[in-house]
C-alpha atoms as a PDB file:
ATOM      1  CA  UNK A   1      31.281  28.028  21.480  1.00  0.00           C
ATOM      2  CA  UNK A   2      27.532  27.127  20.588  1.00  0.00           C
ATOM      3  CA  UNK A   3      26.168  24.515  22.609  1.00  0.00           C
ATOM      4  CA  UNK A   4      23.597  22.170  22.302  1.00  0.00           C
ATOM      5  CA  UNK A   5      21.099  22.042  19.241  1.00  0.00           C
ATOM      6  CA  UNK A   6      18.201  20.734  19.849  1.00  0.00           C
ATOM      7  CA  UNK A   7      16.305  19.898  16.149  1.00  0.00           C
ATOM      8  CA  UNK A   8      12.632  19.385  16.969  1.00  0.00           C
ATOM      9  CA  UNK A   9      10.254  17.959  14.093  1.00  0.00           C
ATOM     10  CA  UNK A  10       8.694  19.984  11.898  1.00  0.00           C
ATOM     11  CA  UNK A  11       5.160  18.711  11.948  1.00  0.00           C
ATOM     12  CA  UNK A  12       5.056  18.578  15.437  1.00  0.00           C
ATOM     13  CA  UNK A  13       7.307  20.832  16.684  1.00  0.00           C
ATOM     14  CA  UNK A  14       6.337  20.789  20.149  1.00  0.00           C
ATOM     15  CA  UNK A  15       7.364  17.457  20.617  1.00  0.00           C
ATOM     16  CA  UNK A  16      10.691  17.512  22.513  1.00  0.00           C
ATOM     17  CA  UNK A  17      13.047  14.677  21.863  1.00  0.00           C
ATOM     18  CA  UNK A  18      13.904  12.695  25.223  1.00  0.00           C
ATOM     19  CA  UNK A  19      17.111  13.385  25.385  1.00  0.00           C
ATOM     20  CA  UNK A  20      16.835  17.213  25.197  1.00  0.00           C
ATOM     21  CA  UNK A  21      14.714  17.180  28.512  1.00  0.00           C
ATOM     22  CA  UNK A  22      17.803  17.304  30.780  1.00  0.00           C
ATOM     23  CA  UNK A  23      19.634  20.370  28.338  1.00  0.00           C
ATOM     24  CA  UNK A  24      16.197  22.032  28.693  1.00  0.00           C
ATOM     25  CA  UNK A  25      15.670  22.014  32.354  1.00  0.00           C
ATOM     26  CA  UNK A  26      19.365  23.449  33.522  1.00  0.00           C
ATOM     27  CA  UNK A  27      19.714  26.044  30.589  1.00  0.00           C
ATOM     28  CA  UNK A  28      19.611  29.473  32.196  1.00  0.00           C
ATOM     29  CA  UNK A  29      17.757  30.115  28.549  1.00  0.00           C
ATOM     30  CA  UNK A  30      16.737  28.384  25.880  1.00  0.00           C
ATOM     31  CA  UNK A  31      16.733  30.147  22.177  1.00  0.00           C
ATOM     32  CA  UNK A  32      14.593  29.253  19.557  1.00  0.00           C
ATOM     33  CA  UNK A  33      15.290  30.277  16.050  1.00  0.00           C
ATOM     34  CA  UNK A  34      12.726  31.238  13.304  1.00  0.00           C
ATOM     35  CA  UNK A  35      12.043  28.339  12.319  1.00  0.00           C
ATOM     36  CA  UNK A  36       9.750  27.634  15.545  1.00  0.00           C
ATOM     37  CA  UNK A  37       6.173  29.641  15.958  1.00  0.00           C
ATOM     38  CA  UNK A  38       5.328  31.744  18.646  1.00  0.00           C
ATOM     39  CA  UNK A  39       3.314  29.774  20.581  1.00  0.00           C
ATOM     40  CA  UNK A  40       5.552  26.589  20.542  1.00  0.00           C
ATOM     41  CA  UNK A  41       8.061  29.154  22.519  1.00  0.00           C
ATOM     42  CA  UNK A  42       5.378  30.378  24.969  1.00  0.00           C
ATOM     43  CA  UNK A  43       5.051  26.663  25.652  1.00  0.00           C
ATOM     44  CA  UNK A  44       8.770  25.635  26.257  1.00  0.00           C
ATOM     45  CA  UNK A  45       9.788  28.354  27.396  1.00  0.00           C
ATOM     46  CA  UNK A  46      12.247  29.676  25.257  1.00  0.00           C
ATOM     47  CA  UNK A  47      12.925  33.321  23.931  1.00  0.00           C
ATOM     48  CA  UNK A  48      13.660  33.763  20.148  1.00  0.00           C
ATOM     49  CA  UNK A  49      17.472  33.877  19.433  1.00  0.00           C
ATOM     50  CA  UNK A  50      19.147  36.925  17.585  1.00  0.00           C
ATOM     51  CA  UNK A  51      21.348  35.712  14.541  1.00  0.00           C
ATOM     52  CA  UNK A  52      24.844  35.052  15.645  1.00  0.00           C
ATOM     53  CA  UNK A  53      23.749  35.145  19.506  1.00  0.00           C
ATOM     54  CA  UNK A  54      25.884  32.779  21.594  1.00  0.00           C
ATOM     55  CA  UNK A  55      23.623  30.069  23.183  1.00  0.00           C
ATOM     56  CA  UNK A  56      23.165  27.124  25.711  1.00  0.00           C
ATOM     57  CA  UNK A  57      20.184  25.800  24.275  1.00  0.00           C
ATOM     58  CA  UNK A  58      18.770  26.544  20.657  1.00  0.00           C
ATOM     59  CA  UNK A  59      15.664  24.767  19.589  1.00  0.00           C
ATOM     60  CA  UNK A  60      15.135  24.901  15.593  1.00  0.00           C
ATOM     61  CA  UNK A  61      13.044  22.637  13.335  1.00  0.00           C
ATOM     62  CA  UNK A  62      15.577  23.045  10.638  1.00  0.00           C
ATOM     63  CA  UNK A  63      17.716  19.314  10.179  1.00  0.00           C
ATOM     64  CA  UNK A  64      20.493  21.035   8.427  1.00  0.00           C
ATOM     65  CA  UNK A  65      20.675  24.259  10.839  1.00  0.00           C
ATOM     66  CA  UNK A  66      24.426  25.814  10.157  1.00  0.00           C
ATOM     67  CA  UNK A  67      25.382  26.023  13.903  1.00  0.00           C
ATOM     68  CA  UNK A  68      25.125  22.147  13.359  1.00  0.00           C
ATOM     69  CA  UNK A  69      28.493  21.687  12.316  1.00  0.00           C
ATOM     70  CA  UNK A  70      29.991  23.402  15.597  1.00  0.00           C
ATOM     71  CA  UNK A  71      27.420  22.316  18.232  1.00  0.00           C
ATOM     72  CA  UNK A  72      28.825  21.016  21.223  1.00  0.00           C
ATOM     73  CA  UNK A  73      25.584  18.395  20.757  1.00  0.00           C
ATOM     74  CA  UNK A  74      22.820  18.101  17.969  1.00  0.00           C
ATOM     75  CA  UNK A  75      20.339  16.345  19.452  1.00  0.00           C
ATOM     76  CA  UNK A  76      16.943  15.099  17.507  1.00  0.00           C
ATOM     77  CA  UNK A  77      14.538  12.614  17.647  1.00  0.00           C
ATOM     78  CA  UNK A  78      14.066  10.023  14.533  1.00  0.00           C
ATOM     79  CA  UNK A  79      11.364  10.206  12.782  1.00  0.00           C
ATOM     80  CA  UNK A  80       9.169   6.809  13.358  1.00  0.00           C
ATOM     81  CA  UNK A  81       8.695   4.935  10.335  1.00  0.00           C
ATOM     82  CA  UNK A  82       5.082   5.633   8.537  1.00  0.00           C
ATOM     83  CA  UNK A  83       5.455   9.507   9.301  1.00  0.00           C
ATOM     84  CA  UNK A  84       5.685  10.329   5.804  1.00  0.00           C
ATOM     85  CA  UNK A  85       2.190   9.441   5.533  1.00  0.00           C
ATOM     86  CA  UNK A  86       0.933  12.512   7.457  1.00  0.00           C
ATOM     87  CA  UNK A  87       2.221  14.638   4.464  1.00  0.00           C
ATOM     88  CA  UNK A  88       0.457  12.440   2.331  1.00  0.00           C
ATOM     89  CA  UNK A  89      -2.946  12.695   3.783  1.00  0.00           C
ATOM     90  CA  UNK A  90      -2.010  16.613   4.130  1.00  0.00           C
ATOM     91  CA  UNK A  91      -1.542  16.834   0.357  1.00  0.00           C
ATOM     92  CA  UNK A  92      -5.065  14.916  -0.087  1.00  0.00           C
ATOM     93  CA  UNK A  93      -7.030  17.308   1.966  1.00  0.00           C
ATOM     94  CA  UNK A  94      -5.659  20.237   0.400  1.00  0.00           C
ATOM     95  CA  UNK A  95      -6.227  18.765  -2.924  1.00  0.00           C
ATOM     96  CA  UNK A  96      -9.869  18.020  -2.008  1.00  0.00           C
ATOM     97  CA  UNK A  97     -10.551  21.271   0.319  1.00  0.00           C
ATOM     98  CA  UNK A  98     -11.841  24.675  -1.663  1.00  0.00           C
ATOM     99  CA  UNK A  99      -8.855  26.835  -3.592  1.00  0.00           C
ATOM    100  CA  UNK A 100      -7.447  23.062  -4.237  1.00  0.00           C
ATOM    101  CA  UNK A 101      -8.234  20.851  -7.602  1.00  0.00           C
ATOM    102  CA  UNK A 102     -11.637  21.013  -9.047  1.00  0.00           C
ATOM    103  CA  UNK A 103     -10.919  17.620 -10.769  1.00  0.00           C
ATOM    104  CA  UNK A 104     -10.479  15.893  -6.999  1.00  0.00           C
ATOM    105  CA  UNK A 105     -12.965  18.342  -5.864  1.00  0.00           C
ATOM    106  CA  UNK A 106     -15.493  16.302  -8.224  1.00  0.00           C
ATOM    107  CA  UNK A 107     -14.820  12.651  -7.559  1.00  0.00           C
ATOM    108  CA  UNK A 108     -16.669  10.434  -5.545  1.00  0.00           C
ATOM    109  CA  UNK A 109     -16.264   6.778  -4.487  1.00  0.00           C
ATOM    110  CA  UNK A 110     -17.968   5.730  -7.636  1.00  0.00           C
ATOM    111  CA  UNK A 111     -16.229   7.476  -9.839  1.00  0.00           C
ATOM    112  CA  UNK A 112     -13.043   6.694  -8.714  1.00  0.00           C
ATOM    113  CA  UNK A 113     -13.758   2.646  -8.967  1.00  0.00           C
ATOM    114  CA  UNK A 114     -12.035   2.221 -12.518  1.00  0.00           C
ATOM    115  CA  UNK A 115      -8.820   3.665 -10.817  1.00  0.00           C
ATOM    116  CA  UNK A 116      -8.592   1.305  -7.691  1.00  0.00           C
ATOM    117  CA  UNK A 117      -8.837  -1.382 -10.975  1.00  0.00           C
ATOM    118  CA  UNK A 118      -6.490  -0.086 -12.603  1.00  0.00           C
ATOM    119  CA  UNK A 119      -3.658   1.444 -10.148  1.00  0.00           C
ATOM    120  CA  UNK A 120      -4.209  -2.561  -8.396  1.00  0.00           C
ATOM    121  CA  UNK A 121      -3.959  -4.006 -11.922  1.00  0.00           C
ATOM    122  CA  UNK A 122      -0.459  -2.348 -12.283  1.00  0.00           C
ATOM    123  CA  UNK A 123       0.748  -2.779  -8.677  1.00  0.00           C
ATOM    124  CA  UNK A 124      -0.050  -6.466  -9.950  1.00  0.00           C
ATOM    125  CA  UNK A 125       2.166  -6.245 -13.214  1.00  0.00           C
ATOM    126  CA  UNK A 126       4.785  -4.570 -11.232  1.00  0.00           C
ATOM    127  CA  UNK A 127       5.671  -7.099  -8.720  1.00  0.00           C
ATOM    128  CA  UNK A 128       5.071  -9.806 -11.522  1.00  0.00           C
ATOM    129  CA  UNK A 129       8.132  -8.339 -13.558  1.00  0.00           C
ATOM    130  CA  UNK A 130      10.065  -7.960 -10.447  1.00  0.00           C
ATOM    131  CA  UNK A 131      10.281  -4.256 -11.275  1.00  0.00           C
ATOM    132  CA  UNK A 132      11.287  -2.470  -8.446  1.00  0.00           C
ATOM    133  CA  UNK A 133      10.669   0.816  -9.338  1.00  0.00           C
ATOM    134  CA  UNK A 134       7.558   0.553 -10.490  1.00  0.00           C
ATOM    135  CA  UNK A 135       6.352  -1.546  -7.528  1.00  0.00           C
ATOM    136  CA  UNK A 136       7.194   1.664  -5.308  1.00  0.00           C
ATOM    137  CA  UNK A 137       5.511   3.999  -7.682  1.00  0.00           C
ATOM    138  CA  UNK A 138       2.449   1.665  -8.050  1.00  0.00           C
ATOM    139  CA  UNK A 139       2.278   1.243  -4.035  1.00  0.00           C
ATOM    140  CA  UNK A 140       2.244   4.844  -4.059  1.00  0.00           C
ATOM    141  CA  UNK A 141      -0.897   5.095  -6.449  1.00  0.00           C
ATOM    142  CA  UNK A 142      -2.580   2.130  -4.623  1.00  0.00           C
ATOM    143  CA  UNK A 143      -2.235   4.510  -1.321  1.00  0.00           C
ATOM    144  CA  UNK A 144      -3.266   7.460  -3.102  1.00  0.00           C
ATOM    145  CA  UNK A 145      -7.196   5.672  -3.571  1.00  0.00           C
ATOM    146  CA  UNK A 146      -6.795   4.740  -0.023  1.00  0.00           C
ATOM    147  CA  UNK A 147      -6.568   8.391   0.993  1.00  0.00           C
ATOM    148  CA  UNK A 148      -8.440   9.662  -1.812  1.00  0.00           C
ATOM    149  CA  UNK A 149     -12.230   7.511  -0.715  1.00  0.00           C
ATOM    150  CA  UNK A 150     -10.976   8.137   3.170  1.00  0.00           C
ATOM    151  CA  UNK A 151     -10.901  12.049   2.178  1.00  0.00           C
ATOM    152  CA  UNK A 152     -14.535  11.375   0.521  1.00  0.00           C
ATOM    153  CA  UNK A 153     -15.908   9.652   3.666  1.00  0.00           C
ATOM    154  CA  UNK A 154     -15.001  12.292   5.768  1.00  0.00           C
ATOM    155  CA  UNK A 155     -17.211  14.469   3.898  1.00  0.00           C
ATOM    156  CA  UNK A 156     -20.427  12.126   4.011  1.00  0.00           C
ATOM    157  CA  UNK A 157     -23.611  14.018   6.033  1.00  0.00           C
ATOM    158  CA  UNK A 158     -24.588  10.936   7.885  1.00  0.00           C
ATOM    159  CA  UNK A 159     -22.286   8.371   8.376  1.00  0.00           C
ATOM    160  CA  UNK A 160     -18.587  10.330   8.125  1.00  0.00           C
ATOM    161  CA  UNK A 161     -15.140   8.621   9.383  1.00  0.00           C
ATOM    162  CA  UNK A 162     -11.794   9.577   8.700  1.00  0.00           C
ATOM    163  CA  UNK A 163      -8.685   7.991   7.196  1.00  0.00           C
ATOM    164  CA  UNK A 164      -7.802   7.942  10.864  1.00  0.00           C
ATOM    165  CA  UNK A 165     -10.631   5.795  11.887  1.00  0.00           C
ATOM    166  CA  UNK A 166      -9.435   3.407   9.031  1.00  0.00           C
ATOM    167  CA  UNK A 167      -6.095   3.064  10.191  1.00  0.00           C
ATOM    168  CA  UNK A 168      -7.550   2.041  13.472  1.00  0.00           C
ATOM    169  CA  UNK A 169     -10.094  -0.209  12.460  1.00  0.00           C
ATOM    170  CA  UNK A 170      -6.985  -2.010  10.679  1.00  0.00           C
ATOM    171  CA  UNK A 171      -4.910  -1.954  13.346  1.00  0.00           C
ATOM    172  CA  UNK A 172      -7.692  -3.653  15.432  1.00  0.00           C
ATOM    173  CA  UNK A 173      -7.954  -6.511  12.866  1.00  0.00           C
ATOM    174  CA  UNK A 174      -4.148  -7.307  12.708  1.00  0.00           C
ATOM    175  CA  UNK A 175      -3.892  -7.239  16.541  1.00  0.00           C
ATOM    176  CA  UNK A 176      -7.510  -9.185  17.444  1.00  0.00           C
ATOM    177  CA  UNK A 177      -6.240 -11.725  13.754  1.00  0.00           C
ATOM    178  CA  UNK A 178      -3.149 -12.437  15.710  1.00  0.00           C
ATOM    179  CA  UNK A 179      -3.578 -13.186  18.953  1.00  0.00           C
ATOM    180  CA  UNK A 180      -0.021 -15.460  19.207  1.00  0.00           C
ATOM    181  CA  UNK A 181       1.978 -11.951  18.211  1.00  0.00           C
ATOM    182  CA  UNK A 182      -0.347  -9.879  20.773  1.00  0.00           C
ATOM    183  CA  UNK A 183      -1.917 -11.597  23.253  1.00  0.00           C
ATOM    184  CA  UNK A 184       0.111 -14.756  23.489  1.00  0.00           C
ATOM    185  CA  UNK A 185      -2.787 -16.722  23.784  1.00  0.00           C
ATOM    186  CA  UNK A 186      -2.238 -19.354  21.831  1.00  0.00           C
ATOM    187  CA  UNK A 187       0.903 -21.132  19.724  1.00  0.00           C
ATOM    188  CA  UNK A 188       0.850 -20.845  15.819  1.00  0.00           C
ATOM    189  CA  UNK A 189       3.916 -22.235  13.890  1.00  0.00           C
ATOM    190  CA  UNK A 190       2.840 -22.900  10.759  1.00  0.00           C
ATOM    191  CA  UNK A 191       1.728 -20.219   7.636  1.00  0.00           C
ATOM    192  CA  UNK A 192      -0.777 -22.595   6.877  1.00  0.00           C
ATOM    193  CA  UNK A 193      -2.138 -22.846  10.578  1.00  0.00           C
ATOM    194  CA  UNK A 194      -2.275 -18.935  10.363  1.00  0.00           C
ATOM    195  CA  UNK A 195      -4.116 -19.113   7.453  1.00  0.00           C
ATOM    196  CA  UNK A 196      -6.761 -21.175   9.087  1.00  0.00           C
ATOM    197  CA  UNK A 197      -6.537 -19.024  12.445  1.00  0.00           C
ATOM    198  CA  UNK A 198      -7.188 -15.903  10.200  1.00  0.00           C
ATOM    199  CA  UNK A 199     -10.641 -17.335   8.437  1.00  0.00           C
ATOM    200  CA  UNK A 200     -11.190 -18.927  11.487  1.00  0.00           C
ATOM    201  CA  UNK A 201     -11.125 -15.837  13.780  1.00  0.00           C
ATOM    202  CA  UNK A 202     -13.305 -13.500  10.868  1.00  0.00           C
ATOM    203  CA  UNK A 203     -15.637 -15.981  10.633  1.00  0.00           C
ATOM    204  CA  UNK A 204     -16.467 -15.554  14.728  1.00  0.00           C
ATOM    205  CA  UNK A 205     -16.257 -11.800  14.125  1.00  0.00           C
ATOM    206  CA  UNK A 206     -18.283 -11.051  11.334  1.00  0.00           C
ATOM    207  CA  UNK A 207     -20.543 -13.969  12.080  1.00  0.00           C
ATOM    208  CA  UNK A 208     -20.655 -15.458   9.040  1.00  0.00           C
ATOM    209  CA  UNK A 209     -22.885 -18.320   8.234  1.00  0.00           C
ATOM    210  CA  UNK A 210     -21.267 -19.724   5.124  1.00  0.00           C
ATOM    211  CA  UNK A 211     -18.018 -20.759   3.954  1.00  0.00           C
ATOM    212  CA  UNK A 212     -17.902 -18.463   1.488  1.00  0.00           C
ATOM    213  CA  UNK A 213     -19.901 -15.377   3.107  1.00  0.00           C
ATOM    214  CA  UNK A 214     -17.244 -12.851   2.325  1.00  0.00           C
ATOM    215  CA  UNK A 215     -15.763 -13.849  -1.445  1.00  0.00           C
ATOM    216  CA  UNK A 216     -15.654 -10.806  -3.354  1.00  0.00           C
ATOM    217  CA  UNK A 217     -17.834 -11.731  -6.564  1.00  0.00           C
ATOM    218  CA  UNK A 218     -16.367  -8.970  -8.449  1.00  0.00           C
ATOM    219  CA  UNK A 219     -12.785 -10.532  -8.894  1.00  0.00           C
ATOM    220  CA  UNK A 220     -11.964 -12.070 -12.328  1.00  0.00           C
ATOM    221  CA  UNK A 221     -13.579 -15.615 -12.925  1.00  0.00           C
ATOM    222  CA  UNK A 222     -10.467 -17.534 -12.150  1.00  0.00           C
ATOM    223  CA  UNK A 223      -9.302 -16.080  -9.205  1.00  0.00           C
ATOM    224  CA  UNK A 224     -13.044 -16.403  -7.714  1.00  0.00           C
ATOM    225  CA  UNK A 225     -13.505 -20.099  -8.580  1.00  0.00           C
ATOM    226  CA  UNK A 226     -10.469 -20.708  -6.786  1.00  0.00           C
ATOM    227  CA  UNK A 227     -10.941 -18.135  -3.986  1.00  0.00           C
ATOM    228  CA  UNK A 228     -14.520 -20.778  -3.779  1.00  0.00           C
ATOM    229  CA  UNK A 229     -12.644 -24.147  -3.863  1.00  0.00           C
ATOM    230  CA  UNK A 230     -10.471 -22.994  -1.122  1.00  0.00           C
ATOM    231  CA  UNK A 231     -13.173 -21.717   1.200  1.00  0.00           C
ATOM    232  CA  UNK A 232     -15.203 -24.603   0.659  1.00  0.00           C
ATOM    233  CA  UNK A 233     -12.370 -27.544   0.629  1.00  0.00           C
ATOM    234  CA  UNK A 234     -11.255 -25.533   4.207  1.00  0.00           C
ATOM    235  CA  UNK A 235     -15.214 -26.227   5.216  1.00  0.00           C
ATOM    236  CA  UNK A 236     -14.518 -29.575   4.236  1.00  0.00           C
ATOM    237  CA  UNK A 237     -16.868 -29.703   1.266  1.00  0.00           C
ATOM    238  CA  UNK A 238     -15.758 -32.980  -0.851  1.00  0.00           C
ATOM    239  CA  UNK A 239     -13.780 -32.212  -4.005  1.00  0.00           C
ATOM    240  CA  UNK A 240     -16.584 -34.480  -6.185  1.00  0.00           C
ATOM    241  CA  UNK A 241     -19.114 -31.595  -5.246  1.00  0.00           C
ATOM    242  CA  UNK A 242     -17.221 -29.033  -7.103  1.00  0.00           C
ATOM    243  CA  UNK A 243     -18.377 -27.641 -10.410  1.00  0.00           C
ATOM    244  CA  UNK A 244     -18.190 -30.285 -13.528  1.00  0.00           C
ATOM    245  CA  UNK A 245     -19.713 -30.561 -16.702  1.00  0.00           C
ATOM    246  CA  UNK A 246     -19.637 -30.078 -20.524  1.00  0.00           C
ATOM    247  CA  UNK A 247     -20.527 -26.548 -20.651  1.00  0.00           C
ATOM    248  CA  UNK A 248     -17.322 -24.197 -21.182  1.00  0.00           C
ATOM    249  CA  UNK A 249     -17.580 -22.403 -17.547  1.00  0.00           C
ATOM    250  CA  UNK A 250     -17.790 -25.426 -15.691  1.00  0.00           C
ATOM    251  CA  UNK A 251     -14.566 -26.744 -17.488  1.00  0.00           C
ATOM    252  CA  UNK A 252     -12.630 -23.876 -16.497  1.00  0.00           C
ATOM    253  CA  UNK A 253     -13.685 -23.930 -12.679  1.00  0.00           C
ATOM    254  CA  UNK A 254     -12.686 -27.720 -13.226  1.00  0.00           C
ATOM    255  CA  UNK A 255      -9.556 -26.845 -14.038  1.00  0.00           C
ATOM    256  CA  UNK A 256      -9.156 -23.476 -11.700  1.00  0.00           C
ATOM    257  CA  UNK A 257     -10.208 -25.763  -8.641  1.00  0.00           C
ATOM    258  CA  UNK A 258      -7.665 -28.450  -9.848  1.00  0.00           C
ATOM    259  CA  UNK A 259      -5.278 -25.679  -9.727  1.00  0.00           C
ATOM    260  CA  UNK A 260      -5.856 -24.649  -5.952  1.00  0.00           C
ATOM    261  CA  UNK A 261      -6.390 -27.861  -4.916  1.00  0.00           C
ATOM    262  CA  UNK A 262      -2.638 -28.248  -6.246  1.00  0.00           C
ATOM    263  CA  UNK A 263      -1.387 -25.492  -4.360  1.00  0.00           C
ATOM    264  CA  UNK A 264      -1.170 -23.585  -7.563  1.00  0.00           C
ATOM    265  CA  UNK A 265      -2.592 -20.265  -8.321  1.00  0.00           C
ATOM    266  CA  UNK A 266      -4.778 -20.586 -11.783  1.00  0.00           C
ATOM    267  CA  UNK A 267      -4.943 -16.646 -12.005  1.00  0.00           C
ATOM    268  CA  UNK A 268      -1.372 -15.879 -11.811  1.00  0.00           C
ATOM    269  CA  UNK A 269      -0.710 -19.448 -14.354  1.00  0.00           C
ATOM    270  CA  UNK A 270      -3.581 -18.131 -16.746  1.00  0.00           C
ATOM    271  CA  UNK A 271      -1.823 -14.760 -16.257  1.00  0.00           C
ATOM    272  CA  UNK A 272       1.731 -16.234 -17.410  1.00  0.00           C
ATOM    273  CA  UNK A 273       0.526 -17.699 -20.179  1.00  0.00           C
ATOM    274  CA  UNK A 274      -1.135 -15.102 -21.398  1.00  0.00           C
ATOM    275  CA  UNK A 275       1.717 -12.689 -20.997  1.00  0.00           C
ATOM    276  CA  UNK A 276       4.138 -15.124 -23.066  1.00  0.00           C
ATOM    277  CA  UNK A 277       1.791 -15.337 -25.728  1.00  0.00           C
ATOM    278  CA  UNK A 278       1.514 -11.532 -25.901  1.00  0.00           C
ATOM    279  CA  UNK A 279       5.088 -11.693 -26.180  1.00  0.00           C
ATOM    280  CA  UNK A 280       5.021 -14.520 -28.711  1.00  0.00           C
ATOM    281  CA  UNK A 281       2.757 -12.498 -31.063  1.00  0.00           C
ATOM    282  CA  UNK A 282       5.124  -9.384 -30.636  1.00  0.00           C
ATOM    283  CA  UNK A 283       8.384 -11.710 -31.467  1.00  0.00           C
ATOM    284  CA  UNK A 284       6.546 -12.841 -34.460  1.00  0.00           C
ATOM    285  CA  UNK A 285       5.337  -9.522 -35.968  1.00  0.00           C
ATOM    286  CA  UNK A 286       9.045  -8.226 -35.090  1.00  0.00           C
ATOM    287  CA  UNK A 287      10.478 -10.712 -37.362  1.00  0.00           C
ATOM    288  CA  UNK A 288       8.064 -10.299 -40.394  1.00  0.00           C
ATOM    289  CA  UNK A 289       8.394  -6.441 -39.813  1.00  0.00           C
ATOM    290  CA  UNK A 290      12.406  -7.110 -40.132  1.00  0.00           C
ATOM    291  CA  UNK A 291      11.789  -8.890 -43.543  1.00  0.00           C
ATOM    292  CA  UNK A 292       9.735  -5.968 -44.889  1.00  0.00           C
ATOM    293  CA  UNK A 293       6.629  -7.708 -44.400  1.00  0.00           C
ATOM    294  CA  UNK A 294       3.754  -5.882 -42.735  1.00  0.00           C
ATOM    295  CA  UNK A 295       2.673  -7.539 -39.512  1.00  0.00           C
ATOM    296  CA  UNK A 296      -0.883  -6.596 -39.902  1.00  0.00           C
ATOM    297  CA  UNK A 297      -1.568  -8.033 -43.460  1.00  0.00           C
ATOM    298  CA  UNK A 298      -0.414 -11.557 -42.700  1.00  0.00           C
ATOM    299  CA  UNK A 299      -2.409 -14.251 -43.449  1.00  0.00           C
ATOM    300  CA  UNK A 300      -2.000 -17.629 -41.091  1.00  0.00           C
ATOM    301  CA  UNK A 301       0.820 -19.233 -43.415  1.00  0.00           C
ATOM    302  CA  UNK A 302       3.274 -16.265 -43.071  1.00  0.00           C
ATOM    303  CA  UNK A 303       1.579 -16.374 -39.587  1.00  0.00           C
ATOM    304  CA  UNK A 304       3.005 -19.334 -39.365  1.00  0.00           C
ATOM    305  CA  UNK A 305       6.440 -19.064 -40.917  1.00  0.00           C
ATOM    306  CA  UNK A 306       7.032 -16.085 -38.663  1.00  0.00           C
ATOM    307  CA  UNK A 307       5.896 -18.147 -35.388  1.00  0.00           C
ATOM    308  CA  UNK A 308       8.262 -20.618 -35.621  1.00  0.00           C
ATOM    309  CA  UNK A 309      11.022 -17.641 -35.582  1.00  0.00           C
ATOM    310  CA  UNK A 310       9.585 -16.338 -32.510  1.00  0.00           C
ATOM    311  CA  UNK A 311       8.699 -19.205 -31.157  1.00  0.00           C
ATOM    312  CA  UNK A 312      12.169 -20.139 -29.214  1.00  0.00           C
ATOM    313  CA  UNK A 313      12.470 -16.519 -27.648  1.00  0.00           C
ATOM    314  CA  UNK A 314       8.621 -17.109 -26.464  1.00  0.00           C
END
């Protein structure tokens, strides 16, 4: 009768689930099958197993080992959520290492800056049309760049760090950003009194001397004017001081600061309407195409007439 089967992880198959210590420790021997390496037996101990050999203890690495079935015990530890990701950074630095892809060989953080746009762009789209598999897939790009420029800055001569040293450096802002979670410090019961205690707490740290020290000009126009009135409304800059005038640009931050103010988001409203209109304009050339009229020799009366068709479904 086999006994107990102890399934160790195969990225770090030295590490011994807790509940195997005990098996380990009274076992006259402990097998391991082929799956383990040499020197993961020297360390535990064990002596490699002949196929079909009766056993106490068998260590493997192999989840769906066929003595499974008729163990007396199987006994493994879970993998902890996020441990995909070490395959993931695995795959980028073999991509990026010599015998791997020229093409990823070649990239830098420049010339990768049109896809962090892009792949951000569609992880945008995604969650807008509520698509769920595309919001996975998309997530899955947006990580890729974040391993991709960590890979890069490994390689830089002066000033190197690793995607491991950006993990940590995030970890250190979510823990020191939320002192009520981690520290229990202080009482926050409100999103909105987070919100505060988050610009509030960067401010201190990255000692900031303006309000809007910080804003990331490169954003589209509508999401920065409001990213501005909100920075400067929570410095307590007077609403009357915002933008105005005739010219065109100061118009739109009117109305994009009117937005925040509001609560509203004017990127994500400008966004909507432009999306239904692109859908209008589709509607419309679908109906003139289905009356044997070709969409792009219209002129603005069968514009029109086709419009009004599409017009309900837009």
């Amino acid at each position: 009768m086999p006994g107990t089967l102890v399934v160790l992880p195969a990225r770090y198959p030295g590490a011994v689930p807790a509940a195997a210590v005990p098996a380990l420790r009274s076992a006259a021997v402990v097998h391991a099958d082929a799956t383990l390496p040499d020197d993961v037996l020297a360390e535990l101990g064990a002596v490699r197993r002949v196929d079909g050999e009766p056993f106490e203890v068998l260590l493997t690495s192999d989840p769906h080992h066929p003595d499974a079935a008729t163990a007396e015990r199987v006994l493994a530890a879970p993998a902890p959520a996020g441990s995909a990701l070490l395959d993931a950074v695995a795959v980028m630095d073999r991509l990026r290492s010599p015998g791997g892809c020229p093409w990823d060989a070649e990239q830098t953080h420049t010339s990768l800056l049109q896809y962090l746009v892009e792949e951000c762009y569609e992880l945008y789209q995604a969650v807008e049309d509520g698509d769920r598999d595309a919001t996975r897939e998309e997530l899955g790009d947006v990580l890729l760049q974040v391993l991709f420029h960590a890979r890069i800055a490994a390689e830089h001569p002066d000033a190197p760090f690793t995607v491991d040293d950006v993990a940590a450096d995030l970890v250190a802002k979510l823990v020191g950003r939320h002192p009520h979670v981690f520290a229990g410090s202080e009482v926050v019961d409100t999103a909105e009194r987070q919100e505060h205690r988050w610009e509030e707490l960067k401010r201190a740290e990255k000692s900031r001397e303006s309000s809007v020290d910080g804003v990331p000009l490169g954003q589209p126009a509508v999401a920065l004017a409001a990213k501005l009135t909100s920075r400067t409304a929570r410095a307590g800059l007077p609403a009357d001081l915002l933008p105005v005038g005739p010219q065109v640009g100061e118009r739109l931050f009117a109305l994009a600061a009117a937005a925040r103010l509001a609560g509203i988001d004017p990127e994500a409203e400008l966004r909507g309407a432009a999306r239904r209109f692109a859908d209008a304009v589709r509607a419309a050339e679908k109906a003139a195409h289905a009356d044997g009229v070709d969409p792009h020799a219209m002129d603005s009366a069968a514009w029109r007439t086709y419009w009004q068709v599409s017009a309900p479904s837009s």
